[in-house]
C-alpha atoms as a PDB file:
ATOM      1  CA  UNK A   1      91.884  94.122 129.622  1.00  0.00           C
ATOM      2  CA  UNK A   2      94.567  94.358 127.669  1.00  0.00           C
ATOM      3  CA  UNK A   3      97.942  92.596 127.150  1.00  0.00           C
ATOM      4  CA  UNK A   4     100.737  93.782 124.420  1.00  0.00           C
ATOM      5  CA  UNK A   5     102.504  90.971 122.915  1.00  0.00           C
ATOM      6  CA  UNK A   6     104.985  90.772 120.528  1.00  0.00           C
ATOM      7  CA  UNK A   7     105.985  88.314 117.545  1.00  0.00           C
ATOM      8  CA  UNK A   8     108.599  85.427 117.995  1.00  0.00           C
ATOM      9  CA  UNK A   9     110.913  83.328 115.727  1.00  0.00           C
ATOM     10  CA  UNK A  10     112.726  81.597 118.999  1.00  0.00           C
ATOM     11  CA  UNK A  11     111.374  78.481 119.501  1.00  0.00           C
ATOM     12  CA  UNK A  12     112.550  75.109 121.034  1.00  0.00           C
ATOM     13  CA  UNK A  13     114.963  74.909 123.473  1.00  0.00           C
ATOM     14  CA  UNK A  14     115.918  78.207 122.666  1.00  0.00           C
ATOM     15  CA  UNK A  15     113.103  79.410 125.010  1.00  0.00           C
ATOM     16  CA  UNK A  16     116.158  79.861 127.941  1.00  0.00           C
ATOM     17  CA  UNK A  17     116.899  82.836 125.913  1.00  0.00           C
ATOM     18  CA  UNK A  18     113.672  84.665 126.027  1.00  0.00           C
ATOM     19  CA  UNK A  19     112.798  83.873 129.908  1.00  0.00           C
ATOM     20  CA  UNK A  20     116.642  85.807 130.561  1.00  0.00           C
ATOM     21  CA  UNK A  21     115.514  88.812 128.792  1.00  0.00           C
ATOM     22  CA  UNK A  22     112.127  88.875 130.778  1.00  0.00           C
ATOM     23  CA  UNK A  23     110.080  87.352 127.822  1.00  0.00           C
ATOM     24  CA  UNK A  24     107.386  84.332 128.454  1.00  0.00           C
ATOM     25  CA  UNK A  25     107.252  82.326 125.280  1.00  0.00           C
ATOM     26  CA  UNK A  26     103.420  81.245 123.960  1.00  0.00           C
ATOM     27  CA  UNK A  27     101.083  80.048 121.776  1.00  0.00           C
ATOM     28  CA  UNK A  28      97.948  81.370 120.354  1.00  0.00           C
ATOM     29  CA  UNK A  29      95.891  78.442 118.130  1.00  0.00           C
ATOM     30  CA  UNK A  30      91.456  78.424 117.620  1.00  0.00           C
ATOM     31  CA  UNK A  31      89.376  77.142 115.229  1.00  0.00           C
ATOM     32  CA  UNK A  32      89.197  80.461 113.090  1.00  0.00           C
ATOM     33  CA  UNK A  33      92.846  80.592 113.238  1.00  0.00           C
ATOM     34  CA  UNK A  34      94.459  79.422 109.669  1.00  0.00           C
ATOM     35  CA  UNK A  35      97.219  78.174 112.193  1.00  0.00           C
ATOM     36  CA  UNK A  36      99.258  78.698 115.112  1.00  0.00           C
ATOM     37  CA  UNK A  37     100.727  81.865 116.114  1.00  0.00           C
ATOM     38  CA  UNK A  38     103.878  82.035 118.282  1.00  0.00           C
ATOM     39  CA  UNK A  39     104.565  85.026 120.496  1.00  0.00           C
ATOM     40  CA  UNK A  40     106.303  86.237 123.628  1.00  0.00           C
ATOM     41  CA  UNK A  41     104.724  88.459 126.456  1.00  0.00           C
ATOM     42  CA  UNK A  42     106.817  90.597 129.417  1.00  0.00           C
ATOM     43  CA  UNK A  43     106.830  88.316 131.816  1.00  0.00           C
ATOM     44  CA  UNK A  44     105.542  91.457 134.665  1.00  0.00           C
ATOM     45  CA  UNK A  45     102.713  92.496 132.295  1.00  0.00           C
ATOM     46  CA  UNK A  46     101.732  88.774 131.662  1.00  0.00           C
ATOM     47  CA  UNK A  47     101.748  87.707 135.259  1.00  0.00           C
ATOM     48  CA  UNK A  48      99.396  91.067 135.900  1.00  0.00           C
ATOM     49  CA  UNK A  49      97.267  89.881 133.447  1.00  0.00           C
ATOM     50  CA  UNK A  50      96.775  86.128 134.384  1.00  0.00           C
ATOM     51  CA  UNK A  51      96.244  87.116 138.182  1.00  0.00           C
ATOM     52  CA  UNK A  52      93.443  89.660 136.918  1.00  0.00           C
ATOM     53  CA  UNK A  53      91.624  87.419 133.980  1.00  0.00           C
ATOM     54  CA  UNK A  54      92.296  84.403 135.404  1.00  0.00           C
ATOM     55  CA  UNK A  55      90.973  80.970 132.557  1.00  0.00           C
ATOM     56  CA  UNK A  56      87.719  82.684 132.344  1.00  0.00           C
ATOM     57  CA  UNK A  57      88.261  86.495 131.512  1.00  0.00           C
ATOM     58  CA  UNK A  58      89.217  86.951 127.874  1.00  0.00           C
ATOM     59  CA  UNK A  59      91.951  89.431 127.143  1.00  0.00           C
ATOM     60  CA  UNK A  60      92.912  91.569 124.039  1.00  0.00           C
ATOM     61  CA  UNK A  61      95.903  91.087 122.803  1.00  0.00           C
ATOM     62  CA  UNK A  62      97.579  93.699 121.098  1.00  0.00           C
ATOM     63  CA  UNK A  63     101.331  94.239 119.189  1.00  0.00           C
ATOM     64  CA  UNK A  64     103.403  91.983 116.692  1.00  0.00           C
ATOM     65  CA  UNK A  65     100.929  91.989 113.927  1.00  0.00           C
ATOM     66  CA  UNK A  66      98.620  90.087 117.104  1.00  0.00           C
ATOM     67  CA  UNK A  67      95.253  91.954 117.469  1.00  0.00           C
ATOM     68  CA  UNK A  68      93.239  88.615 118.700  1.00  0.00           C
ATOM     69  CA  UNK A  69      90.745  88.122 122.188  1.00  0.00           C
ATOM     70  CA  UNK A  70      92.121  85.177 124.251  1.00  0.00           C
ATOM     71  CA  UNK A  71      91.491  83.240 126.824  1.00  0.00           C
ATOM     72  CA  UNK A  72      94.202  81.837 128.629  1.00  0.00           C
ATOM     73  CA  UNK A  73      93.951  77.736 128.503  1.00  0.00           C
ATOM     74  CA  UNK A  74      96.983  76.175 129.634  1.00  0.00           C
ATOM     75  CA  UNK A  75      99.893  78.254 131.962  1.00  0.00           C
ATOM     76  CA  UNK A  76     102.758  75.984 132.645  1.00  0.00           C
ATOM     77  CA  UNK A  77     104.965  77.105 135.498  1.00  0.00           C
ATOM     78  CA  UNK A  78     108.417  76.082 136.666  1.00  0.00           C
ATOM     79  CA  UNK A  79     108.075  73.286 139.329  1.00  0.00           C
ATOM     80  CA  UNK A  80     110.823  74.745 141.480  1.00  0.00           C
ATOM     81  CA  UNK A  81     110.219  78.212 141.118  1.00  0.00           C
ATOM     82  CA  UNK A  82     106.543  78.639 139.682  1.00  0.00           C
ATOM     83  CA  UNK A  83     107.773  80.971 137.516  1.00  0.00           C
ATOM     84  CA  UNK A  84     105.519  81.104 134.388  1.00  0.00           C
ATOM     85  CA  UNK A  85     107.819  79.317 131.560  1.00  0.00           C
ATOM     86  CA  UNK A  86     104.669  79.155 128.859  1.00  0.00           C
ATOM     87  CA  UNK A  87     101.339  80.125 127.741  1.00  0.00           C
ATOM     88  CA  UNK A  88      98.977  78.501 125.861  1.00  0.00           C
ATOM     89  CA  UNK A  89      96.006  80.888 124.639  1.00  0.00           C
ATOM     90  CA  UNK A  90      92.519  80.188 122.976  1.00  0.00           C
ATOM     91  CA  UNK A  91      91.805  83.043 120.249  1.00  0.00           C
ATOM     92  CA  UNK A  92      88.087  83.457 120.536  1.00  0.00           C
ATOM     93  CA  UNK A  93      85.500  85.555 118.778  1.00  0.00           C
ATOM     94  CA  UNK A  94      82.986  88.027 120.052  1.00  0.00           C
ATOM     95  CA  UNK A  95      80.209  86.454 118.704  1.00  0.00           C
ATOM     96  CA  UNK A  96      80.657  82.890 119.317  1.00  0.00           C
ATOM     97  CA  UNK A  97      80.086  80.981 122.197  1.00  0.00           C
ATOM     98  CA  UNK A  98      83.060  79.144 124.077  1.00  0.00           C
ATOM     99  CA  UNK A  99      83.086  76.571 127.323  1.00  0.00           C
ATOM    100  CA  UNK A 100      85.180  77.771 129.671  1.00  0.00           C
ATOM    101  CA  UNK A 101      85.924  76.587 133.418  1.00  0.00           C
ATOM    102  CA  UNK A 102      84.812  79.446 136.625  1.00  0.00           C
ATOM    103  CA  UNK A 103      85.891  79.255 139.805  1.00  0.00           C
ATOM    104  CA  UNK A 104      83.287  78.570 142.184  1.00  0.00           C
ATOM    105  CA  UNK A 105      84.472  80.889 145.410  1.00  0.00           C
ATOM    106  CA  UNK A 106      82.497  80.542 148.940  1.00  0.00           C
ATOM    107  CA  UNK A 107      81.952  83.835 151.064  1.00  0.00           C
ATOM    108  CA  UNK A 108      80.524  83.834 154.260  1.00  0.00           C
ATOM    109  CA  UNK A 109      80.946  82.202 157.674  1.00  0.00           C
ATOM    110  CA  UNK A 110      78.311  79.322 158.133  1.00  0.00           C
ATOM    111  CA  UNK A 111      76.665  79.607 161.467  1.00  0.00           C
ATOM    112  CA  UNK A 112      76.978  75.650 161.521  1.00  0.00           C
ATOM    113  CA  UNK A 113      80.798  75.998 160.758  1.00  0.00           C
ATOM    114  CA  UNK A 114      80.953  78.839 163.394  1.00  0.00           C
ATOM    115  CA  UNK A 115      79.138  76.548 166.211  1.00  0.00           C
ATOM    116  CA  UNK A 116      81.590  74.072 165.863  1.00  0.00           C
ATOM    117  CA  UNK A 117      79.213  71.457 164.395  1.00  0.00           C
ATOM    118  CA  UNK A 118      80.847  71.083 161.291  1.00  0.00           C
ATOM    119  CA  UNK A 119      82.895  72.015 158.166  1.00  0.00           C
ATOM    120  CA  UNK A 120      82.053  73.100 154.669  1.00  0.00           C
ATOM    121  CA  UNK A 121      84.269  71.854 152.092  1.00  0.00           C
ATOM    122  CA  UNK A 122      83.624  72.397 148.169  1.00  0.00           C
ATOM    123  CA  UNK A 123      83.542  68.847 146.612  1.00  0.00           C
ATOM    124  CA  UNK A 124      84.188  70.797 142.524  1.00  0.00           C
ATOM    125  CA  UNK A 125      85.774  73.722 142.693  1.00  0.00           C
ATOM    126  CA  UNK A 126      85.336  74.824 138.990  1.00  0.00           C
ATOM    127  CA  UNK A 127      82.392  74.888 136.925  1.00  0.00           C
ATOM    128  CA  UNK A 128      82.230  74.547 132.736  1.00  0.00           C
ATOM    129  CA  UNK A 129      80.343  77.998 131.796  1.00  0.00           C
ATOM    130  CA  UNK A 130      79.289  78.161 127.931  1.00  0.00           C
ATOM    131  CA  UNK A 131      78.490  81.779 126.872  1.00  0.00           C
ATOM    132  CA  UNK A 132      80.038  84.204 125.059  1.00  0.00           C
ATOM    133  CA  UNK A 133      83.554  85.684 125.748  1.00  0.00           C
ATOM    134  CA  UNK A 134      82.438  89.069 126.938  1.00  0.00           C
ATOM    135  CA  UNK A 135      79.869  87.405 129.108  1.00  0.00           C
ATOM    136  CA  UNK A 136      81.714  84.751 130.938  1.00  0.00           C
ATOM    137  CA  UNK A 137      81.373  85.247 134.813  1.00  0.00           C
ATOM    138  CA  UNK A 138      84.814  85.792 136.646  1.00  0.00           C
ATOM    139  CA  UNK A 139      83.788  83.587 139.072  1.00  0.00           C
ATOM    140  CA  UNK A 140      80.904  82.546 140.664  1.00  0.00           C
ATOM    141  CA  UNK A 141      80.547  83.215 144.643  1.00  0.00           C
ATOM    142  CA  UNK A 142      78.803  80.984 147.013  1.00  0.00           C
ATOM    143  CA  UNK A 143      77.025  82.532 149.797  1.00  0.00           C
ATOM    144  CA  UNK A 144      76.955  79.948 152.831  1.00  0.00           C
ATOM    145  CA  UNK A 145      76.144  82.661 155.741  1.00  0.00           C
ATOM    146  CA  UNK A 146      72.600  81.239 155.445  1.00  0.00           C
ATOM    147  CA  UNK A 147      74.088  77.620 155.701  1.00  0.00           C
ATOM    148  CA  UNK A 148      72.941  76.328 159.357  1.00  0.00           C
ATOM    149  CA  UNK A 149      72.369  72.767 159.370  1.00  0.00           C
ATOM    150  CA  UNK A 150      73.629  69.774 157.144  1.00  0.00           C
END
C-alpha cells in the first residue's frame, strides 16, 4: 500500500492551518533515521490508509523528498469529533525485524454461546508479533465454532 505525503515547515500550534486545508500533520522518527522528519498527509487518503493497514501493515510512503516504509504507531484523534489531528509513524526497514501489536479477531458462533450456556469474551485483544515488516500478520482470527464447553 501506498500513501503520498508531502513535506512540512508548519509546526506548533500552527497545525489549525493544515487540518483547514484538508492536511493531517505527522511525524516520521526510527532508529536508522539521522532524525525526525515532519510531514503532512490528505486527510481522505490518510484515513483510507489507516482503516486498510491498520498498526500492523506497513505502508510506503511516497512524495516530499519521503520515500520511507512505515508503520503507523501512534494516531491521535480529536476527542469530540475523532477526527484524526496527528500521526506518529515508525520508518522501518525491509530487512529488519520490528515488534508490532495484531489484533486478535474471533469468527464463528460457539455452539456453547449459541445454547445459551455462556459467553465468550477475549480477555487481550492485541498480541506483540516480532517479524519482519512485509511479514507481519494483519490480524490474527480466532476460530471458536469448535468452542462447545468451558
Amino acid at each position: 500500500m501506498k500513501l503520498a505525503t508531502q513535506a512540512r515547515t508548519v509546526i506548533g500550534k500552527k497545525g489549525k492551518l493544515l487540518r483547514k486545508a484538508g492536511l493531517v500533520p505527522g511525524v516520521i522518527y526510527g532508529r536508522h533515521l539521522s532524525e525526525t522528519i515532519i510531514v503532512s498527509f490528505d486527510k481522505v487518503q490518510l484515513v483510507k490508509a489507516i482503516h486498510a493497514a491498520g498498526r500492523s501493515t506497513p505502508v510506503e510512503l511516497t512524495g516530499g523528498d519521503v520515500d520511507h516504509l512505515i508503520l503507523f504507531h501512534d494516531i491521535q484523534l480529536d476527542p469530540v469529533t475523532d477526527h484524526v489531528i496527528h500521526v506518529d509513524c515508525l520508518a522501518v526497514k525491509k530487512d529488519e525485524k520490528v515488534r508490532a501489536e495484531v489484533p486478535v479477531i474471533m469468527i464463528g458462533i460457539s455452539p456453547f454461546v449459541k445454547n445459551n450456556l455462556g459467553t465468550v469474551q477475549l480477555i487481550k485483544s492485541t498480541l506483540e508479533v516480532e517479524a519482519f515488516p512485509l511479514d507481519l500478520p494483519h490480524d490474527i482470527k480466532i476460530d471458536i465454532s469448535t468452542l462447545e464447553n468451558v
